[in-house]
N, C-alpha and C. Protein backbone atom coordinates (compact mmCIF):
# COMPACT_ATOMS: atom_id res chain seq x y z
N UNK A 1 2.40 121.48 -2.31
CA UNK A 1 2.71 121.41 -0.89
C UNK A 1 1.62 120.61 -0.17
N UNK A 2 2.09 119.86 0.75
CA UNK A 2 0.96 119.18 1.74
C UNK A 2 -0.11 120.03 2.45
N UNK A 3 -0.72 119.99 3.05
CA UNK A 3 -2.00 120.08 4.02
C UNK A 3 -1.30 119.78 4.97
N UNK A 4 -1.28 118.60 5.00
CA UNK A 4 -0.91 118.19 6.26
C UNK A 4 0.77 116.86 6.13
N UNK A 5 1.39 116.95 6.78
CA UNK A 5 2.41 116.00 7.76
C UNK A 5 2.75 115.41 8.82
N UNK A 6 2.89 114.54 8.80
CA UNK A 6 2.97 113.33 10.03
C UNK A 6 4.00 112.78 9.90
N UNK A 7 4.62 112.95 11.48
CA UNK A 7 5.95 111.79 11.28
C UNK A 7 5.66 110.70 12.24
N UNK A 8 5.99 109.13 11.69
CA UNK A 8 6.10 108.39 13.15
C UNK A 8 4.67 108.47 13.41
N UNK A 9 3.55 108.39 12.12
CA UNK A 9 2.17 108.13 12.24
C UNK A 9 1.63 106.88 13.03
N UNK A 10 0.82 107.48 13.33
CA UNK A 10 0.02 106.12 14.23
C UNK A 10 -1.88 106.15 13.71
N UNK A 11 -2.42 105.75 12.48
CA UNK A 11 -3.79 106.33 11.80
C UNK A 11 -4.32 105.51 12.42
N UNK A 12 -5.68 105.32 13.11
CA UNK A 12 -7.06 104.39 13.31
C UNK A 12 -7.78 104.85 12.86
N UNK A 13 -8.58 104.13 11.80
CA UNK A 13 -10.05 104.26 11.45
C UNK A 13 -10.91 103.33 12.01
N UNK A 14 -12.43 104.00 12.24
CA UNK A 14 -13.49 102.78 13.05
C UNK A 14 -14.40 103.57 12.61
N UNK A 15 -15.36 102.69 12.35
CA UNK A 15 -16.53 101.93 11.45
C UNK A 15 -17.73 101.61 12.44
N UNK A 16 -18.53 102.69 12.58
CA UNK A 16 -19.31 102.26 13.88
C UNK A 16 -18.82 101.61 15.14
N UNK A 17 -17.92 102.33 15.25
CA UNK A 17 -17.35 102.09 16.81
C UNK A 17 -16.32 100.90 16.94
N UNK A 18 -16.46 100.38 15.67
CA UNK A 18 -15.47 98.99 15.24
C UNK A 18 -14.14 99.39 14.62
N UNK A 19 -13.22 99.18 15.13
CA UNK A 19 -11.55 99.38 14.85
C UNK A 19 -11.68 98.30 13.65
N UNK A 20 -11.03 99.34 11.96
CA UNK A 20 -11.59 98.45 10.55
C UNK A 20 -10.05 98.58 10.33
N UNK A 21 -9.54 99.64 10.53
CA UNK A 21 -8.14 99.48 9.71
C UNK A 21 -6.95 100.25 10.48
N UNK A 22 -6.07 99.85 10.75
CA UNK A 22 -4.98 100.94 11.55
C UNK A 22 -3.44 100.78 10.58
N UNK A 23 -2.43 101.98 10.62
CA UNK A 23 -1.47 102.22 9.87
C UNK A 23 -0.94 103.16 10.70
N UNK A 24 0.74 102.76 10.28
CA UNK A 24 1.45 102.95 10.97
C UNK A 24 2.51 103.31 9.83
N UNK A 25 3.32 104.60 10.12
CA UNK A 25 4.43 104.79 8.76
C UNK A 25 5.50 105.82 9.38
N UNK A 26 6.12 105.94 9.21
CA UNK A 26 7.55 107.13 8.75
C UNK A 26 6.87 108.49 8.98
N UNK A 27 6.12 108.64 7.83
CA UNK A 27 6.03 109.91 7.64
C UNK A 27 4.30 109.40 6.48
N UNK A 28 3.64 110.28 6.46
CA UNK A 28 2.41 110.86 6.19
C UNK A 28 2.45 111.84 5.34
N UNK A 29 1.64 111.86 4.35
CA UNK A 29 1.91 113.64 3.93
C UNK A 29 0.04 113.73 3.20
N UNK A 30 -0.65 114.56 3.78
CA UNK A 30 -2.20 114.50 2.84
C UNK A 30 -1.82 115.93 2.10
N UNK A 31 -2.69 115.79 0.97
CA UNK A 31 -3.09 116.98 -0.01
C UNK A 31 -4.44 117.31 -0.22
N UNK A 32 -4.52 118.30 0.00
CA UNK A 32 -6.20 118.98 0.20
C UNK A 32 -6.40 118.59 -1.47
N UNK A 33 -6.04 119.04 -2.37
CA UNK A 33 -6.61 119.69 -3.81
C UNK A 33 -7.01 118.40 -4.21
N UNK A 34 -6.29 117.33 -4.56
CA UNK A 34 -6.57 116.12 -5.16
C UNK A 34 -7.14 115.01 -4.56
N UNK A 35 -7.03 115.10 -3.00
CA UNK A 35 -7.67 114.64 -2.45
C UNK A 35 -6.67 112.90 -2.22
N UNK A 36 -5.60 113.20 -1.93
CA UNK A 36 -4.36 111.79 -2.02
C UNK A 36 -3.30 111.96 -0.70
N UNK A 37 -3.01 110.68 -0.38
CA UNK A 37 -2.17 110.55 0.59
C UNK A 37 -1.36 109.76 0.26
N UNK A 38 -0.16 110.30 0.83
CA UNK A 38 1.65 109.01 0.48
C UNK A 38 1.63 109.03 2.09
N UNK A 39 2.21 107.79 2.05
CA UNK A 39 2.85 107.27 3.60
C UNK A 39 3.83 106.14 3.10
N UNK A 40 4.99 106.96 3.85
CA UNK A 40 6.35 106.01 3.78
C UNK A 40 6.63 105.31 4.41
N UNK A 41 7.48 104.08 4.01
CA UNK A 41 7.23 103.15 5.34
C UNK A 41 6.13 102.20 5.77
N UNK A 42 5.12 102.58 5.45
CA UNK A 42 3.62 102.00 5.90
C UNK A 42 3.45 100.83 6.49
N UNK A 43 3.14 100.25 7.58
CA UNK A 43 2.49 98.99 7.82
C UNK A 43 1.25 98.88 8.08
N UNK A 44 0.20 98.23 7.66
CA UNK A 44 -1.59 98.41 7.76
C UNK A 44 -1.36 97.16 8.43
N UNK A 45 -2.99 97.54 8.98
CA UNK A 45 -3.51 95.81 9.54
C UNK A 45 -5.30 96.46 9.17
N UNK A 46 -6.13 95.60 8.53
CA UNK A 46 -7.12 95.52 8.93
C UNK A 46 -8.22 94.41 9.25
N UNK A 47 -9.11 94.79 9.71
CA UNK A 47 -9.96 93.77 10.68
C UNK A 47 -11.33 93.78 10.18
N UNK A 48 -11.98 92.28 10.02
CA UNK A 48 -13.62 92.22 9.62
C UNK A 48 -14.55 92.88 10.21
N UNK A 49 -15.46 92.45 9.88
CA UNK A 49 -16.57 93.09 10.54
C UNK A 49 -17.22 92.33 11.71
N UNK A 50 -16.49 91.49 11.73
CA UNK A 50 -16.07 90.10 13.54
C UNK A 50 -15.14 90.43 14.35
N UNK A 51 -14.62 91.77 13.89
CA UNK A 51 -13.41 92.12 14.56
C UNK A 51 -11.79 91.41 14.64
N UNK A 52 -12.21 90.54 13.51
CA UNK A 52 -11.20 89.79 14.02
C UNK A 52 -10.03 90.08 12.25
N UNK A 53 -8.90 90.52 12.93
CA UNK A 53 -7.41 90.91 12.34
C UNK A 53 -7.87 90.11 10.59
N UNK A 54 -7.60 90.98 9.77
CA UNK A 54 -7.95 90.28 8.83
C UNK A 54 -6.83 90.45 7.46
N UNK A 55 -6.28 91.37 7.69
CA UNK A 55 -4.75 91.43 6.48
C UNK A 55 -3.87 92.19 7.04
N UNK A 56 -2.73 92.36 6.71
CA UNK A 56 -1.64 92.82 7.55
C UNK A 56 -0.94 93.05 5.98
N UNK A 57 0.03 94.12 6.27
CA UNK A 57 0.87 94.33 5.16
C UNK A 57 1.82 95.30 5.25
N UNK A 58 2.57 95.51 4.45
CA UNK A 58 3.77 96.74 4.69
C UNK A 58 4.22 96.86 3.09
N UNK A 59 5.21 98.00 2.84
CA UNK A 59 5.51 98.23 1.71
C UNK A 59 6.39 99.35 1.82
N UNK A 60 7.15 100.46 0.62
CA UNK A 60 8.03 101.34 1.57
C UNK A 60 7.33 102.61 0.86
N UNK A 61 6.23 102.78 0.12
CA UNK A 61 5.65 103.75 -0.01
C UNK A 61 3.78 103.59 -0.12
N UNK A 62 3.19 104.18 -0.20
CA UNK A 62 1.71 103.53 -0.15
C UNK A 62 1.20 105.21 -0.72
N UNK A 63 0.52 105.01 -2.18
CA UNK A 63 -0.35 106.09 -2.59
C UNK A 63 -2.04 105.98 -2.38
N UNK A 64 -2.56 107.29 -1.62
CA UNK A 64 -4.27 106.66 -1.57
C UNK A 64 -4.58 107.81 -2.03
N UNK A 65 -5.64 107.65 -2.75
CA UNK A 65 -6.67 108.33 -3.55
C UNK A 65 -7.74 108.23 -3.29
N UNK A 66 -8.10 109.00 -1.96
CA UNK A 66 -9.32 108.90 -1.24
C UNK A 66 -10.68 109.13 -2.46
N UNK A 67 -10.75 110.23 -3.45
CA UNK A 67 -11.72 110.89 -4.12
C UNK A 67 -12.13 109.00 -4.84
N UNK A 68 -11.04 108.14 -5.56
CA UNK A 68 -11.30 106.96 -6.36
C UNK A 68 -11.45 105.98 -5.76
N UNK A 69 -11.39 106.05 -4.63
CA UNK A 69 -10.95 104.58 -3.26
C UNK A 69 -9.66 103.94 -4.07
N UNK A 70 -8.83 104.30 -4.76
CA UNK A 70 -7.46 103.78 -5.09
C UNK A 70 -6.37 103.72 -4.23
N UNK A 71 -5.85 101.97 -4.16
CA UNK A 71 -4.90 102.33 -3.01
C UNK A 71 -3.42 102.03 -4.28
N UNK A 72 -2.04 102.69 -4.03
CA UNK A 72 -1.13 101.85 -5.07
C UNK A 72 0.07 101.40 -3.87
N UNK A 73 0.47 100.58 -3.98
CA UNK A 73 1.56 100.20 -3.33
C UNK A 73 2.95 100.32 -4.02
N UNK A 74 3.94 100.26 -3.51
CA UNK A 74 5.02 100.47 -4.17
C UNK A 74 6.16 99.83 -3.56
N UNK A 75 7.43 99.28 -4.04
CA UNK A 75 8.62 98.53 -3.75
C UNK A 75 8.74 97.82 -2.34
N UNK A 76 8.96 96.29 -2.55
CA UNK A 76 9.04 95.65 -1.14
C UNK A 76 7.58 95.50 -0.80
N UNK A 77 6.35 94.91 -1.28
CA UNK A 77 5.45 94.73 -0.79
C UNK A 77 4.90 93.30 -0.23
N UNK A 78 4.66 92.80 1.00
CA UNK A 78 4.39 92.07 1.91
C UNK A 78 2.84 92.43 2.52
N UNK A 79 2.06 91.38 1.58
CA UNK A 79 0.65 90.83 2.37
C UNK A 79 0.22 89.67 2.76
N UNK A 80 -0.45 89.91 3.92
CA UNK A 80 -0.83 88.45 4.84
C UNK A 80 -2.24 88.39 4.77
N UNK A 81 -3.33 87.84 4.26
CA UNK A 81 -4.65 88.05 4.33
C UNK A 81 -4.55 86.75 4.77
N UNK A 82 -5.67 86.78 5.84
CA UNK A 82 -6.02 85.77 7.14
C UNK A 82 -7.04 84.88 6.98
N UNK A 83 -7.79 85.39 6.48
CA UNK A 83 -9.31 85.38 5.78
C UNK A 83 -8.74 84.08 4.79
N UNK A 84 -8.13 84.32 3.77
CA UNK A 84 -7.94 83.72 2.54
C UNK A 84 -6.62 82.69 2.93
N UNK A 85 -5.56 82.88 4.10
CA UNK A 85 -4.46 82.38 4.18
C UNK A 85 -3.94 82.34 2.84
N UNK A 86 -3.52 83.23 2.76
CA UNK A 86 -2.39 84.17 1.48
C UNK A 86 -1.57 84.79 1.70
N UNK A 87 -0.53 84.52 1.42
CA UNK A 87 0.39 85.66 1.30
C UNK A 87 1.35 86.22 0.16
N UNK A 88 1.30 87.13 0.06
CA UNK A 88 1.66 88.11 -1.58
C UNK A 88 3.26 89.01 -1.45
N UNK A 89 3.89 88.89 -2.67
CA UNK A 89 4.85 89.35 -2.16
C UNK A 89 5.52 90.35 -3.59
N UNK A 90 5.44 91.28 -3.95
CA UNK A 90 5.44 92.13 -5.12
C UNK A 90 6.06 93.33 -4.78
N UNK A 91 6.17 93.62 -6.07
CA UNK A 91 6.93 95.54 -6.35
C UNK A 91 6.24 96.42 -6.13
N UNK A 92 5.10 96.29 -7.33
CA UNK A 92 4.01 97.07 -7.52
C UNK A 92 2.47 96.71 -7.62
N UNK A 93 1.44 97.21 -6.68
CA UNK A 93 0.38 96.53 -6.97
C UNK A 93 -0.96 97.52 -6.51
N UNK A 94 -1.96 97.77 -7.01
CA UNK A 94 -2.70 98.48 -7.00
C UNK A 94 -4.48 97.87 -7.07
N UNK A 95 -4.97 98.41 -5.83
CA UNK A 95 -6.48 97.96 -5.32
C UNK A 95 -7.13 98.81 -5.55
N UNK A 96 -8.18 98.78 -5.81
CA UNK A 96 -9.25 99.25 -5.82
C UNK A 96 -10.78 98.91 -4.87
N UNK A 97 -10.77 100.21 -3.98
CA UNK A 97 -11.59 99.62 -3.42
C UNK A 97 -13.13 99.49 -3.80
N UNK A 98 -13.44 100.15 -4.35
CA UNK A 98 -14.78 99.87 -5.09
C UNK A 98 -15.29 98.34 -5.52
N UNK A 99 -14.67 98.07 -6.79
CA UNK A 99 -14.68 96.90 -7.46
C UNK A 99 -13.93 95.85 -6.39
N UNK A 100 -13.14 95.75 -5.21
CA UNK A 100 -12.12 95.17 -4.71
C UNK A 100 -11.15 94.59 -5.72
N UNK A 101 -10.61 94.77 -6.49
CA UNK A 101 -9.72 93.88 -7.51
C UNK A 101 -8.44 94.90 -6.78
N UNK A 102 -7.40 93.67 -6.91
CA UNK A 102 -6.19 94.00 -6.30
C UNK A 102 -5.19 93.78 -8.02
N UNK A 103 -4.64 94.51 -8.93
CA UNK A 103 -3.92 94.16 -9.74
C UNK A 103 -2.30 94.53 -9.83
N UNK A 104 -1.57 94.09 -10.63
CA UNK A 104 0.07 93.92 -10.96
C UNK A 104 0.21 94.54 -12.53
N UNK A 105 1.32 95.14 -12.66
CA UNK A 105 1.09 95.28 -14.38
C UNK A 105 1.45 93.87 -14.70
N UNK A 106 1.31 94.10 -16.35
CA UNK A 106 1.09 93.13 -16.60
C UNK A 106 2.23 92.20 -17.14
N UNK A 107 3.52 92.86 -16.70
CA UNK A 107 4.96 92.84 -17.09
C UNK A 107 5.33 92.16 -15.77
N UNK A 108 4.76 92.76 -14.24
CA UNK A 108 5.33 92.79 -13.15
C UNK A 108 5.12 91.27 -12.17
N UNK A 109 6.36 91.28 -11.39
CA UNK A 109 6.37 89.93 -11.22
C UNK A 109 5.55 89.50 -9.93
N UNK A 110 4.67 88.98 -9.40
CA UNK A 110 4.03 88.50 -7.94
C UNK A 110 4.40 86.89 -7.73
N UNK A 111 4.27 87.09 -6.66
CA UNK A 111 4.75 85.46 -5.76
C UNK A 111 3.33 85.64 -4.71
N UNK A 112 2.84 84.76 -4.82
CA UNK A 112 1.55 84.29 -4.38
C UNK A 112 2.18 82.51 -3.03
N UNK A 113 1.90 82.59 -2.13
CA UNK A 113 2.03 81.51 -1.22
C UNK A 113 0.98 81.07 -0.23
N UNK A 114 0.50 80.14 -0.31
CA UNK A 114 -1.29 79.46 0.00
C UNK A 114 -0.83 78.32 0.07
N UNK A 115 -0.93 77.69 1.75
CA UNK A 115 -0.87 76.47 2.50
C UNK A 115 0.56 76.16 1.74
N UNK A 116 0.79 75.04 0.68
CA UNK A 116 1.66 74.57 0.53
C UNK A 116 2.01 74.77 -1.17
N UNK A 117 1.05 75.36 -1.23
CA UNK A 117 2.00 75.98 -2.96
C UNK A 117 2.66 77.65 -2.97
N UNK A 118 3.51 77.49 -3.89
CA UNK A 118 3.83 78.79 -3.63
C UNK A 118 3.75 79.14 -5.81
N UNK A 119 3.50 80.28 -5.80
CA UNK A 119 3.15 80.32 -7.21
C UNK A 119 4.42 81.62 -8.11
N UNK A 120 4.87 81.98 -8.51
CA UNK A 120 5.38 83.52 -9.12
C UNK A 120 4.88 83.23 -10.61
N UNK A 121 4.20 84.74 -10.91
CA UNK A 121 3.72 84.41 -12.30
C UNK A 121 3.83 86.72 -12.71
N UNK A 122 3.28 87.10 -14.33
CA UNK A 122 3.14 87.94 -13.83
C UNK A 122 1.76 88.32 -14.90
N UNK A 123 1.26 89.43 -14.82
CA UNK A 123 0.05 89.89 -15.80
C UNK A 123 -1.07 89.32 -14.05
N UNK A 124 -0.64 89.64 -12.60
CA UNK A 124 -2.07 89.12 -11.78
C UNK A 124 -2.70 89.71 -11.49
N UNK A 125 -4.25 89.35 -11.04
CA UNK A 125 -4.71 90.05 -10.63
C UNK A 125 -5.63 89.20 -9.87
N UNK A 126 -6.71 89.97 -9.14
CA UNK A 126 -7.30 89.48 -7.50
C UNK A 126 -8.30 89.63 -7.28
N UNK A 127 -9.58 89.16 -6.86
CA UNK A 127 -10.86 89.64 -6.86
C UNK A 127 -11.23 89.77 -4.78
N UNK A 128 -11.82 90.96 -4.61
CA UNK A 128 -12.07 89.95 -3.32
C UNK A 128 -13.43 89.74 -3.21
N UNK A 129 -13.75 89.79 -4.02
CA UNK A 129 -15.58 89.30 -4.02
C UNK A 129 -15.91 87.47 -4.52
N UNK A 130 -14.86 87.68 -5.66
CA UNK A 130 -15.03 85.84 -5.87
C UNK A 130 -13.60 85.24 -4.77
N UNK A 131 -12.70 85.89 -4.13
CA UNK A 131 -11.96 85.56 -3.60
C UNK A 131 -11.02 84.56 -3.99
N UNK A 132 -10.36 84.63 -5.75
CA UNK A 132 -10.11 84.39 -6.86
C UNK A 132 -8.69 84.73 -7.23
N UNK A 133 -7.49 84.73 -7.77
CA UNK A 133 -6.63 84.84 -8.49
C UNK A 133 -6.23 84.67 -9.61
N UNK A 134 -5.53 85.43 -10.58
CA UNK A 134 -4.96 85.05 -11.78
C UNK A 134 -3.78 85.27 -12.24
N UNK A 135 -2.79 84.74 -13.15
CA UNK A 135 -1.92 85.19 -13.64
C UNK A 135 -2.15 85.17 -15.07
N UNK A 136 -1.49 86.07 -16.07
CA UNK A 136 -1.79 86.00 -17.50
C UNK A 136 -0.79 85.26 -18.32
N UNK A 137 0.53 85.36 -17.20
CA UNK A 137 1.34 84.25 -17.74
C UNK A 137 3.16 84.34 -17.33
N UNK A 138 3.62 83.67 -17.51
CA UNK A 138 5.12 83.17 -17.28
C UNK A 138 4.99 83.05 -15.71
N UNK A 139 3.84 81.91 -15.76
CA UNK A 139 3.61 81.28 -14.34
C UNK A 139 4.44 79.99 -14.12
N UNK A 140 5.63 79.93 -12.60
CA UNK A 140 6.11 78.92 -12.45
C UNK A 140 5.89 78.77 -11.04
N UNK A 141 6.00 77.14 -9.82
CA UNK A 141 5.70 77.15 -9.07
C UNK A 141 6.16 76.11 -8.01
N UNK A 142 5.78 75.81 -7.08
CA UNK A 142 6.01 74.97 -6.30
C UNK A 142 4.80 74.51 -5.60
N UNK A 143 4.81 73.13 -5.46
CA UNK A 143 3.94 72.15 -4.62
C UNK A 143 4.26 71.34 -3.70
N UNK A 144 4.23 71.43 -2.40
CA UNK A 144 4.52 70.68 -1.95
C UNK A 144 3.69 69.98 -0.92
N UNK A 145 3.66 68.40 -1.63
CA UNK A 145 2.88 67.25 -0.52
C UNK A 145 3.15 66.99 0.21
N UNK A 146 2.05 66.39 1.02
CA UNK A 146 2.16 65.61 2.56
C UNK A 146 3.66 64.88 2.64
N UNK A 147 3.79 64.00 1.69
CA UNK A 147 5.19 63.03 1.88
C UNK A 147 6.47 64.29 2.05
N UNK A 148 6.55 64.53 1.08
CA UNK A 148 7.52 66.02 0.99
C UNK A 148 8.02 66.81 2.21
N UNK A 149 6.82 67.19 2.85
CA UNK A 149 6.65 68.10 3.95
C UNK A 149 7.13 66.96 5.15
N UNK A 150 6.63 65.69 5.33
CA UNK A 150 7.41 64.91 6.26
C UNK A 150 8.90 64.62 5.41
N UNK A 151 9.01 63.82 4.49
CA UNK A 151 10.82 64.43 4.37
C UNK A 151 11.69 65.21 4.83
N UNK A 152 10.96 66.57 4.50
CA UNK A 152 11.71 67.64 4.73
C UNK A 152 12.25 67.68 6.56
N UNK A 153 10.77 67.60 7.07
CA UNK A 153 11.23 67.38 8.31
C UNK A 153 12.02 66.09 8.91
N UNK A 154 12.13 65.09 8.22
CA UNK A 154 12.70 64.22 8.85
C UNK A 154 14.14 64.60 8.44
N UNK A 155 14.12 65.26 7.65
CA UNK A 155 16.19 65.61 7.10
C UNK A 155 16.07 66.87 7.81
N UNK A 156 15.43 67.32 8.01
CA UNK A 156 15.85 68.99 8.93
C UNK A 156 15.79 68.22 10.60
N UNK A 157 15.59 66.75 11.02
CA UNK A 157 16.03 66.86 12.34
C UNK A 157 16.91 66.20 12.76
């Protein structure tokens, strides 16, 4: 049984007086014993230490494991990191906040999109310390150049 429930959550955390991360979900549920939280629904945003908006994301379930700093995400996942201009788009994917490595199994499929490539591969994983990516394999993709990008617009007007 929960501790606690929340519906129609509204969470802020701040960091010496600095707004670091806010979430927003459905429903909430914490557990005293293990020390873990599910939130359904979830949309996060968090912000540097400049204050300034720094990833945004949503997903339709979100597991945290406060005791491991483990975050897991689950089905329909949508991230925007601002910082890196990235955006991620997956099933399943699981961070760690300690080490920061953001990983995928190694079966599971991610779509990665940065300026003008867009990548899907699966086996990835993420560093945010070298601020780095990988896939282990059945990587396919798209590029698209300057000429391209004016094409496109000249046939889309």
């Amino acid at each position: 049984m929960p501790e606690l429930i929340f519906t129609n959550a509204d969470l802020t955390r701040y960091k010496d007086g600095k707004l670091t991360m806010e979430l927003k979900a459905e429903q909430v549920e914490q557990y005293k014993d293990n020390g873990s939280t599910y939130a359904r629904n979830p949309e996060f945003s968090t912000w540097d230490s400049n204050d300034n908006l720094d990833t945004t994301g949503s997903c339709s379930l979100l597991a945290v494991n406060s005791k491991e700093n483990v975050y897991t995400l689950f089905s329909d996942i949508l991230i925007n990191n601002s910082s890196n201009d990235v955006e991620i788009h997956a099933q399943n994917l699981r961070f760690n906040g300690n080490t920061k490595q953001l990983i995928a199994g190694k079966d599971e499929e991610v779509e990665i999109i940065r300026e003008n490539l867009a990548l899907v591969g699966t086996g990835f994983s993420a560093s945010g310390i070298s601020n780095s990516f990988s896939f282990n394999s059945g990587v396919s993709g798209t590029l698209i150049t300057e000429d391209a990008e004016n094409a496109e617009e000249e046939v889309s007007e």
